[in-house]
Protein backbone atom coordinates (compact mmCIF):
# COMPACT_ATOMS: atom_id res chain seq x y z
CA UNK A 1 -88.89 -78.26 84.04
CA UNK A 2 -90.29 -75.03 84.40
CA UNK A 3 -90.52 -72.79 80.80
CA UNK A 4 -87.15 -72.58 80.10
CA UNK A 5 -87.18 -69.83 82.94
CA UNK A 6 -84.02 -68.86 82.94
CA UNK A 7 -84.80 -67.25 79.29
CA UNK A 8 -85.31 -63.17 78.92
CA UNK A 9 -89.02 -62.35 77.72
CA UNK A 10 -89.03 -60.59 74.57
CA UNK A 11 -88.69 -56.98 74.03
CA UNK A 12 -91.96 -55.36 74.11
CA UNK A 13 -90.09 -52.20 72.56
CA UNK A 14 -87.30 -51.94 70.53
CA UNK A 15 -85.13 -50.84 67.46
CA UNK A 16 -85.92 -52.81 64.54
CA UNK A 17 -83.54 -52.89 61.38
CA UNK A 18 -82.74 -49.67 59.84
CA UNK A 19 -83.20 -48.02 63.10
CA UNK A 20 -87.38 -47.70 62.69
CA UNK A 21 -88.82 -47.17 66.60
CA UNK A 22 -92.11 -49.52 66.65
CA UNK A 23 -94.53 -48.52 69.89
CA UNK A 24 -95.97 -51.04 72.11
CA UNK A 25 -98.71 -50.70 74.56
CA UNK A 26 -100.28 -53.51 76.86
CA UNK A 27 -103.39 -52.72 75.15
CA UNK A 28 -102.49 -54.58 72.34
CA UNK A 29 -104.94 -57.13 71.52
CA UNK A 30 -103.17 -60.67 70.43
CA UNK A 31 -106.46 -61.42 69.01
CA UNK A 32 -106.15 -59.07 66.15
CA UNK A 33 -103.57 -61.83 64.66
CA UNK A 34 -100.11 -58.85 64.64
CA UNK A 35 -100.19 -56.88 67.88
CA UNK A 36 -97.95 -53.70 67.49
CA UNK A 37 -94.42 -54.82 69.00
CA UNK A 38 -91.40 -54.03 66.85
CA UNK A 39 -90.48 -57.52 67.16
CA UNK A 40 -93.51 -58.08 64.38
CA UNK A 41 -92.15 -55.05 62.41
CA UNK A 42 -88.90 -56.90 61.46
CA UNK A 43 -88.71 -58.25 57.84
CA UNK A 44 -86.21 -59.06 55.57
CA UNK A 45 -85.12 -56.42 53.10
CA UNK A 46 -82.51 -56.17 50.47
CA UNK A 47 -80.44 -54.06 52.98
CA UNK A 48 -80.19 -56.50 55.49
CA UNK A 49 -80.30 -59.52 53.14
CA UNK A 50 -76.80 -60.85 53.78
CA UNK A 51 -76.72 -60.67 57.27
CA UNK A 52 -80.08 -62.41 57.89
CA UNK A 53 -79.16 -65.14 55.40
CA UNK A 54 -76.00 -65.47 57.27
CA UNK A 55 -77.87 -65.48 60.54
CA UNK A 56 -79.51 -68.23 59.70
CA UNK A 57 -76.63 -70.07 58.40
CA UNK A 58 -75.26 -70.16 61.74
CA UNK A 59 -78.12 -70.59 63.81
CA UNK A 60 -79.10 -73.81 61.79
CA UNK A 61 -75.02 -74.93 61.53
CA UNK A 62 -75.39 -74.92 65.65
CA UNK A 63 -78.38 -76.76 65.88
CA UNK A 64 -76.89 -79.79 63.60
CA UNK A 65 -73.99 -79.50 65.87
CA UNK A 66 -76.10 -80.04 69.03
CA UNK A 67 -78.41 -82.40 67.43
CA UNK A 68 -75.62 -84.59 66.69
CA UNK A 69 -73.84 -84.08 70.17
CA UNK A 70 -76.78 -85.55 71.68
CA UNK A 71 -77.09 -88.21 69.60
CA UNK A 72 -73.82 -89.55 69.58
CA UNK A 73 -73.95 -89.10 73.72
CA UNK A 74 -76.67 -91.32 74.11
CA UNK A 75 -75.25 -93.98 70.84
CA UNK A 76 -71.86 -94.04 71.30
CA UNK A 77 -69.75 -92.01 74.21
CA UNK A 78 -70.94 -89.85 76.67
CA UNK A 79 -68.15 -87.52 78.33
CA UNK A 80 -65.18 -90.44 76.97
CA UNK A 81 -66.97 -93.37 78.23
CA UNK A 82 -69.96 -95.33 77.37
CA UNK A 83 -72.56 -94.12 75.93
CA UNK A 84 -75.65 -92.55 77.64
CA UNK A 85 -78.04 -95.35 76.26
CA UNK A 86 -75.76 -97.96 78.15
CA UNK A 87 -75.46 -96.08 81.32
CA UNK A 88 -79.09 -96.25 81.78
CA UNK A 89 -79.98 -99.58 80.43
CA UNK A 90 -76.93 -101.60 82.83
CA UNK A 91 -77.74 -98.82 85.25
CA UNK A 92 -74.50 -100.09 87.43
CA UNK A 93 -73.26 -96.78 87.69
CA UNK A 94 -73.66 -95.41 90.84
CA UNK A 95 -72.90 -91.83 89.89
CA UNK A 96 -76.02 -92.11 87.71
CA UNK A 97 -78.59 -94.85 87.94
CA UNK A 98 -78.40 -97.67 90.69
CA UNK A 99 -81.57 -99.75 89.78
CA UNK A 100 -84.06 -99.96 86.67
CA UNK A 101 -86.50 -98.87 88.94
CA UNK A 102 -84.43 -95.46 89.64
CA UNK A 103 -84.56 -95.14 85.47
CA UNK A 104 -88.14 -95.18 85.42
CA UNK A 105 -88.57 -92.85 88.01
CA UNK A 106 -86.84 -90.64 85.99
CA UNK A 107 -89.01 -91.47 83.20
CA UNK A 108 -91.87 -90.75 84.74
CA UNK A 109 -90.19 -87.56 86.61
CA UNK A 110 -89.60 -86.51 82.65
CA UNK A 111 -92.99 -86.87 81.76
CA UNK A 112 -93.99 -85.02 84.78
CA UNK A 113 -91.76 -82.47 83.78
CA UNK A 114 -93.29 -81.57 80.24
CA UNK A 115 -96.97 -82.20 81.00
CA UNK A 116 -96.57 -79.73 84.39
CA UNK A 117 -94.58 -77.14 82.09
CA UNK A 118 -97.07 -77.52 79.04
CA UNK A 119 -100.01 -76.37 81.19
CA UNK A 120 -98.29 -74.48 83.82
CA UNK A 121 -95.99 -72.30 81.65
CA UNK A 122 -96.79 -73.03 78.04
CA UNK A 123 -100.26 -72.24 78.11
CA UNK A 124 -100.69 -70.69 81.67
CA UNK A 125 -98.17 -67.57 80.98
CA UNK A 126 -99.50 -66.59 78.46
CA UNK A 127 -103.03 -66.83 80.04
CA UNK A 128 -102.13 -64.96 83.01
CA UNK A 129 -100.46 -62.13 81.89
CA UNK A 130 -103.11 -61.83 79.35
CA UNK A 131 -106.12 -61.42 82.05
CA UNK A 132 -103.60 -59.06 84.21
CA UNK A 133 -103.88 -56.99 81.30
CA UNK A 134 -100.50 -57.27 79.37
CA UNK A 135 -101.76 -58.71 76.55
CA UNK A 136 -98.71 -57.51 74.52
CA UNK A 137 -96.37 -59.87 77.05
CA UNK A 138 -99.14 -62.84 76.56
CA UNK A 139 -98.83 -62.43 72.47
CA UNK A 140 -94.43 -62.66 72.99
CA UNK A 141 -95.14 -65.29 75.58
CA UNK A 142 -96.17 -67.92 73.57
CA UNK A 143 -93.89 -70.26 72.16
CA UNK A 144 -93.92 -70.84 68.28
CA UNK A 145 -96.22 -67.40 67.85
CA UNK A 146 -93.98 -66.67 64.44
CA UNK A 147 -95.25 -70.01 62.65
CA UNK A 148 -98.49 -70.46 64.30
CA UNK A 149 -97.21 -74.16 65.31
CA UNK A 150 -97.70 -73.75 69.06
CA UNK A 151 -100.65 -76.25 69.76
CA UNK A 152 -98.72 -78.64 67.05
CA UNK A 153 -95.54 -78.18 69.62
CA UNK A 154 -97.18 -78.51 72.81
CA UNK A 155 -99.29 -81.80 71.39
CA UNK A 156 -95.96 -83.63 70.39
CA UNK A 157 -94.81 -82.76 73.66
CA UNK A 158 -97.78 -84.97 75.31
CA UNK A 159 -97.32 -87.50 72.86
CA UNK A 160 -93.67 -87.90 74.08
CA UNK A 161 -95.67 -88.86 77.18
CA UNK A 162 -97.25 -91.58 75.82
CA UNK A 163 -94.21 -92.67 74.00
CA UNK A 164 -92.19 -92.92 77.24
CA UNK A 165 -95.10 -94.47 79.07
CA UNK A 166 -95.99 -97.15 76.27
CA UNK A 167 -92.48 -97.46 75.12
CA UNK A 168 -93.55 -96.91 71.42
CA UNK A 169 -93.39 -94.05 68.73
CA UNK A 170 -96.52 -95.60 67.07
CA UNK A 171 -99.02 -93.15 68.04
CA UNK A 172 -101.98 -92.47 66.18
CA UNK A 173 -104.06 -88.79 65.85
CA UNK A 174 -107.09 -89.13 63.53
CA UNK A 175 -108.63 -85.48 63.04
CA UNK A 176 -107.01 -84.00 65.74
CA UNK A 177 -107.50 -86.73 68.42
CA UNK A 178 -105.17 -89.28 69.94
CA UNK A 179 -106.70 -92.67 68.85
CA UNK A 180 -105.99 -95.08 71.44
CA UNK A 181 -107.30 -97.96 70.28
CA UNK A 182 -104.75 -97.90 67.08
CA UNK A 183 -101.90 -96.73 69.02
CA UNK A 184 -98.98 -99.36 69.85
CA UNK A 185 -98.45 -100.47 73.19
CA UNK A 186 -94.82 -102.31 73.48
CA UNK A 187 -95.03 -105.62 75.24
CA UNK A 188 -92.20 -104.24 77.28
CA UNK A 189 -93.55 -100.86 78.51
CA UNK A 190 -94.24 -99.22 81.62
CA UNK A 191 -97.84 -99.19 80.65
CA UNK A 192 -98.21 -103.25 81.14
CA UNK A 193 -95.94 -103.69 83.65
CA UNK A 194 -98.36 -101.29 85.77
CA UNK A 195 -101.44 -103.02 84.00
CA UNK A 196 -100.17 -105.96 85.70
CA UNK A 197 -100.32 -104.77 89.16
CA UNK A 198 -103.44 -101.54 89.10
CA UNK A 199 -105.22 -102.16 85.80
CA UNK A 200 -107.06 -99.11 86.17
CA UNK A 201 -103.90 -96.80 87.13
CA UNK A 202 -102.57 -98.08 83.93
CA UNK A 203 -105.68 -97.35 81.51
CA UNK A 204 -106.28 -93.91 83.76
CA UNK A 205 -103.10 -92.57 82.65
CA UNK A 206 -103.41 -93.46 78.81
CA UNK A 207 -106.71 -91.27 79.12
CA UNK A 208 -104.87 -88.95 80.80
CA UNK A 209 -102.53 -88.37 77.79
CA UNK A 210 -105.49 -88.68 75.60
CA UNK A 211 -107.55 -85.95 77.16
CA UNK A 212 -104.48 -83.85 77.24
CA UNK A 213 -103.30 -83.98 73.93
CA UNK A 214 -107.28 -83.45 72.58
CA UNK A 215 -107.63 -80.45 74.97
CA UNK A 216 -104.25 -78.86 73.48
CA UNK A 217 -105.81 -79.45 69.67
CA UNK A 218 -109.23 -77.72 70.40
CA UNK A 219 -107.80 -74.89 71.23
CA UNK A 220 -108.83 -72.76 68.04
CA UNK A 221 -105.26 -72.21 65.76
CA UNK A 222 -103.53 -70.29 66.36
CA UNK A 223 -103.55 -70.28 70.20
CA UNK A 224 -101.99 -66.89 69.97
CA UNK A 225 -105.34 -65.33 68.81
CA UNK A 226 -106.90 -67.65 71.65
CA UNK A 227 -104.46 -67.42 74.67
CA UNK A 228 -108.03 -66.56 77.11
CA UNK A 229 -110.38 -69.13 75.33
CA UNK A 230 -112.19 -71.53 76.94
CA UNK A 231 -110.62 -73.92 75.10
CA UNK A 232 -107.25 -73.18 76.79
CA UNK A 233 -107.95 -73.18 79.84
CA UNK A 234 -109.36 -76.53 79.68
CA UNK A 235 -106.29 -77.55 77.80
CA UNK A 236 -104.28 -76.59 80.88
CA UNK A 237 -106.77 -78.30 83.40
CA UNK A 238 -105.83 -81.53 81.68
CA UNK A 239 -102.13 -81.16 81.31
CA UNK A 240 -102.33 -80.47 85.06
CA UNK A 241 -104.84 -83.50 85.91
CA UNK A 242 -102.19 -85.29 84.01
CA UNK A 243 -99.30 -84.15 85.83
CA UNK A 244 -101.04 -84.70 88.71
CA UNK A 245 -101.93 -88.51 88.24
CA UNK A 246 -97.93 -88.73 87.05
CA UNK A 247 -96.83 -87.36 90.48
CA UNK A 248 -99.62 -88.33 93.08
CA UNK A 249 -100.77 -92.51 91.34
CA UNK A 250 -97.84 -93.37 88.83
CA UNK A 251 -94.25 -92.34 90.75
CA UNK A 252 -95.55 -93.62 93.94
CA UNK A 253 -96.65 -96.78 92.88
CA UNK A 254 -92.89 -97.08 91.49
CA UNK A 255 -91.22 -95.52 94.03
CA UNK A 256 -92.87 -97.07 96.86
CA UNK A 257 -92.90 -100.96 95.47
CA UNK A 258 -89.24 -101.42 94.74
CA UNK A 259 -89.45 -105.28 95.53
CA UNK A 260 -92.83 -105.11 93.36
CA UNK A 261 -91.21 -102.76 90.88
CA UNK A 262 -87.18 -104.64 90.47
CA UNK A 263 -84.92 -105.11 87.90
CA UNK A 264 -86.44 -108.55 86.85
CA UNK A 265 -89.48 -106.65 85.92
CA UNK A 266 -88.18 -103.41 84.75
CA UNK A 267 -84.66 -104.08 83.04
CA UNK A 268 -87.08 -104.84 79.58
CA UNK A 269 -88.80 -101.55 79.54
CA UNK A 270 -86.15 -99.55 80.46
CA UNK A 271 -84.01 -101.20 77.18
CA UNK A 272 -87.19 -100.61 75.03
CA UNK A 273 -87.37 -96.84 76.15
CA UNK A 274 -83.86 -96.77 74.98
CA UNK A 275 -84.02 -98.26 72.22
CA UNK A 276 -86.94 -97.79 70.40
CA UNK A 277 -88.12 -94.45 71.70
CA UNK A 278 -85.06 -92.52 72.66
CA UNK A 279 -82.26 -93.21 70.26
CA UNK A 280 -84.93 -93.38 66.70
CA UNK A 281 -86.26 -89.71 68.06
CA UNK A 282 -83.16 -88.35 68.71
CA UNK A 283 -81.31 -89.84 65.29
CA UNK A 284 -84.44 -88.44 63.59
CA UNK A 285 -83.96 -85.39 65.23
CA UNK A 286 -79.82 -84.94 64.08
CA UNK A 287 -81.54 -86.34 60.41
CA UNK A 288 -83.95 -83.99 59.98
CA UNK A 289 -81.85 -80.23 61.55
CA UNK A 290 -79.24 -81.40 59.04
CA UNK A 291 -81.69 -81.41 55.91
CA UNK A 292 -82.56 -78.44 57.37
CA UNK A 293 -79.32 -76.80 56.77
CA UNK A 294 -78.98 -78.27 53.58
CA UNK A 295 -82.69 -76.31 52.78
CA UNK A 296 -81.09 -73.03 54.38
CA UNK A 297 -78.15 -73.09 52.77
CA UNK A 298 -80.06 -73.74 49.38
CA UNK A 299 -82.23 -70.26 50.51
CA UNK A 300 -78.99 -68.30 51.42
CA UNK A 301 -77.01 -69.60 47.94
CA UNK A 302 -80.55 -69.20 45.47
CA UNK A 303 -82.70 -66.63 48.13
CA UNK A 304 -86.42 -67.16 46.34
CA UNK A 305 -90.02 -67.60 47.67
CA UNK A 306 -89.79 -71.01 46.72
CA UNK A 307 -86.77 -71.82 48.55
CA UNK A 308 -88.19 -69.63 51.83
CA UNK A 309 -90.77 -72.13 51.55
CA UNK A 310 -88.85 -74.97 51.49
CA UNK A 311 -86.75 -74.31 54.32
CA UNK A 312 -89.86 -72.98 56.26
CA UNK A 313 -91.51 -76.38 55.93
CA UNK A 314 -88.20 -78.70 56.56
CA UNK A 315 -87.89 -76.36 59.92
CA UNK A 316 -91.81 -77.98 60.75
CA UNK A 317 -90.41 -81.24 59.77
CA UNK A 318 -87.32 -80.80 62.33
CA UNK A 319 -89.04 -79.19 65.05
CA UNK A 320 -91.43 -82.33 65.71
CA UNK A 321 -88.81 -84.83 66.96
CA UNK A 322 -87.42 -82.00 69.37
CA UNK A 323 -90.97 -81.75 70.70
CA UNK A 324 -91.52 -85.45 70.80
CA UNK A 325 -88.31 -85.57 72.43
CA UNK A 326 -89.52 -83.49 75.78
CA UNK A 327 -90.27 -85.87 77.83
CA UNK A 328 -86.73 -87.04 78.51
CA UNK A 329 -84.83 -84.09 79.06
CA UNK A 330 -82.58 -85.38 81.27
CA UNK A 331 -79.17 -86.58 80.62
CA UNK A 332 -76.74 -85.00 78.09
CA UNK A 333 -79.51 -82.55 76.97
CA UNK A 334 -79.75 -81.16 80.03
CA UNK A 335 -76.31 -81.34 81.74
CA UNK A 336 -74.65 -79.89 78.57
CA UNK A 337 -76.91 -77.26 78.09
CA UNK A 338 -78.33 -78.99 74.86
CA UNK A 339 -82.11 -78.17 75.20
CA UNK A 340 -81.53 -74.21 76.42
CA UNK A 341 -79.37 -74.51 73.34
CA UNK A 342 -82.04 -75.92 70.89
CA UNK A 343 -84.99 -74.25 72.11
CA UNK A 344 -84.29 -71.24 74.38
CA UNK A 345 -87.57 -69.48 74.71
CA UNK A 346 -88.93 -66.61 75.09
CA UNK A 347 -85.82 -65.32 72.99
CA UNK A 348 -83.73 -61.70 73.56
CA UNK A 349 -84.96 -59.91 70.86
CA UNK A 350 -83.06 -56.87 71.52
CA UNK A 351 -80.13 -59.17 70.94
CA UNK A 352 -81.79 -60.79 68.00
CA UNK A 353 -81.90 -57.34 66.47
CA UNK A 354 -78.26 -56.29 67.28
CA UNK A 355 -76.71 -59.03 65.58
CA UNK A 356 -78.63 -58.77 62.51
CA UNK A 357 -77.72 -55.08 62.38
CA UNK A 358 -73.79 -55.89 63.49
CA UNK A 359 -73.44 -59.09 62.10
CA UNK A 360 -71.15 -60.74 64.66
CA UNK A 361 -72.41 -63.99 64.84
CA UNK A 362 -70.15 -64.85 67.88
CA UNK A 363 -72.40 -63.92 70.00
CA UNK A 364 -74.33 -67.19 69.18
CA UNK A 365 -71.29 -69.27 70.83
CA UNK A 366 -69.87 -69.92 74.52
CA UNK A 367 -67.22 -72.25 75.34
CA UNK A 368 -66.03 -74.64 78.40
CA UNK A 369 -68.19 -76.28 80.89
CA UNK A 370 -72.36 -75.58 81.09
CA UNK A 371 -72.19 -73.92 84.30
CA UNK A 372 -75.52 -72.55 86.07
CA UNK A 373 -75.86 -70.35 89.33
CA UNK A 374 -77.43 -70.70 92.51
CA UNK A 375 -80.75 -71.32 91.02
CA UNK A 376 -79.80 -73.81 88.44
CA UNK A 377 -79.83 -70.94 85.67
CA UNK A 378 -76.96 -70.55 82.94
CA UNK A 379 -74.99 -68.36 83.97
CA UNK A 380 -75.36 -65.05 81.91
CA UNK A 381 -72.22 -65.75 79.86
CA UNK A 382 -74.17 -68.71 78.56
CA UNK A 383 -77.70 -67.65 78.63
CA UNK A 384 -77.01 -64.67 76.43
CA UNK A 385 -75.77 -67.07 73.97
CA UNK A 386 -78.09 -69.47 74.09
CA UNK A 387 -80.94 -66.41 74.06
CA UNK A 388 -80.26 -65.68 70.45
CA UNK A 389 -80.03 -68.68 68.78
CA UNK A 390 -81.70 -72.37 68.18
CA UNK A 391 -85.14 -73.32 66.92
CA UNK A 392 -87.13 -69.91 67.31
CA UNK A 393 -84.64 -68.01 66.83
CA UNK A 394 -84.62 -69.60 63.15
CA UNK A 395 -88.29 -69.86 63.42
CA UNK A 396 -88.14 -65.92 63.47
CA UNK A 397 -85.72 -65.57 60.48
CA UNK A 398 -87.96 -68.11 58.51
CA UNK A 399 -91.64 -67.23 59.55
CA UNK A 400 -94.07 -63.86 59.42
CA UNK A 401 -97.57 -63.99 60.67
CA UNK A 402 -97.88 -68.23 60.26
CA UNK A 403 -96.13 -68.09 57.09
CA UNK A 404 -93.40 -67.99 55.48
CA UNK A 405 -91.15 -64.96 54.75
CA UNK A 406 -90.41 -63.96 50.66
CA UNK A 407 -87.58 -62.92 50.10
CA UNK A 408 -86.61 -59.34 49.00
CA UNK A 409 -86.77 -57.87 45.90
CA UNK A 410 -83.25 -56.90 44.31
């Protein structure tokens, strides 16, 4: 999955509330820790109080609703039949999944996926517009630049990796590196069914995670102060050695061995990806967006520092089993639109900035089937939608500069 490129890039110039014009120049330098785009300008006041409190209301009401969509898809029905989790583990169903060994080629297609658009797009856009010069357009590319989490995001996406791989949520970071001889392996995982076979293939692609998911954490914090470092591009030479070994060594050997690679030997680790790595991420995930409403909601009904805070730090909370999560975006998240929904980056700020001014919180909705174009792109009607709402589009509302917003004086 590329990054989310059917989203608009931000703004780099535009009307911020109260109808203030905010200049923006590619000179910009992202290192300064602000840059100069309006988007940075925009802060809560007592004027526009109400409708960012309600804005948030809303955004935060959706992503419960879509948390818990996707849930009960994979745990109980998907479109009026069985549920997702049973489709995949009886795999019978020809429209989806003939064989376990066509599941985990998709699970290793998945963690192609995220490791390829982690390096590629996550860290490598921002990188590349930033040496052409548009280091305004590098600062907006980066995803999770309002809270400063972005090398916390793009980590838990390579530990989804390993979680798919080793069939386990038990992984261990000590100090900002994956330790790997404390983290679980499941007895029924990928990882030792391939041990059994190529030993080294097997113990080449932990390492592989490893050196990923260390890379992303030396990057200096925030990467938006760091987007050219050294330290970043290393990061993205080993998410793509990693995607590389997951397309070149690990899906061949799969694909290639079917009578190796059968439903004897594979039925086991695809029910253990289900059930101990899909369905407890995505249960914490509908868990921990619907505390978060409860802490927004508490903001919008007592609006205080303290309760900014709060809901700041339960939106951290939330956001990690999303990002954990990323390495099996297939399925109901992506054929119902679910993860554009969720986390639709880079977001239309213009659009951001209209609603808060207007108020019409429709604009956050669209109905009927998820429908995409020629180029497997939402379809405008959609993408507008799904442009101005979900994670960082709360992450906006909640965050300024890496912390927290206060709330307006009366």
């Amino acid at each position: 999955m590329k990054m989310k490129k059917y989203f608009l890039y931000v703004a780099a110039c535009m009307l911020s509330l109260g109808g203030m014009m905010s200049a923006c120049s590619d000179d910009d330098d992202p290192s300064n820790g602000n840059g100069n785009g309006a988007v940075e300008e925009i802060d809560i006041t007592k004027d526009n109080a109400s409708n960012w409190y309600s804005y948030m209301i809303n955004v935060a009401n959706l992503l419960k609703e879509d948390a818990t969509t996707l849930y009960n898809d994979w745990k109980t029905s998907y479109n009026g039949g069985e549920s997702y989790a049973s489709i995949f583990i009886n795999h019978n169903n020809s429209a989806y999944f003939g064989t376990a060994n066509n599941c985990v080629q998709q699970i290793i297609e998945g963690c192609w996926d995220i490791a390829n658009e982690v390096g590629d797009a996550k860290i490598g856009d921002p990188y590349d517009l930033y040496v052409d010069g548009k280091t305004q357009d590098a600062l907006y590319a980066v995803e999770s630049w309002f809270s400063w989490h972005s090398r916390e995001d793009y980590s838990n996406n390579i530990i989804s990796i390993y979680s798919a791989i080793c069939g386990t949520r038990d992984v261990r970071v000590n100090n900002d590196v994956m330790d790997l001889a404390n983290s679980a392996i499941a007895a029924n995982s990928l990882y030792n069914v391939i041990k059994v076979n190529d030993e080294k293939l097997a113990n080449d692609t932990r390492e592989a995670i490893k050196k990923a998911h260390d890379a992303i954490l030396a990057i200096p914090a925030p990467f938006r102060s760091h987007i050219n470092s050294a330290e970043a591009l290393a990061a993205q030479q080993a998410c793509a050695d990693l995607a590389d070994l997951l397309d070149k060594r690990l899906h061949p050997e799969i694909a290639q061995k079917e009578d190796v690679y059968n439903d004897a030997v594979l039925n086991e680790v695809v029910k253990t990806y289900v059930n101990d790595v899909v369905l407890p991420t995505y249960l914490d995930l509908k868990d921990e967006v619907a505390v978060l409403l409860e802490k927004v909601s508490a903001l919008q009904k007592n609006p205080t520092d303290a309760n900014f805070k709060a809901a700041a730090a339960q939106w951290i909370v939330a956001r990690k089993p999303w990002e954990t999560s990323e390495a099996f975006l297939f399925g109901p998240v992506a054929d119902k639109g679910l993860d554009p929904n969720m986390d639709s980056w880079p977001l239309d700020a213009d659009a951001i900035v209209n609603i808060l001014n207007s108020g019409d919180f429709t604009k956050l909705q669209w109905n009927g089937e998820f429908i995409t174009d020629e180029n497997g792109d939402p379809v405008e009607s959609i993408a507008s939608a799904q442009n101005v709402r979900g994670f960082h589009t709360l992450e906006f509302l909640l965050f300024k500069d890496g912390d927290p917003r206060t709330a307006p004086a009366e």
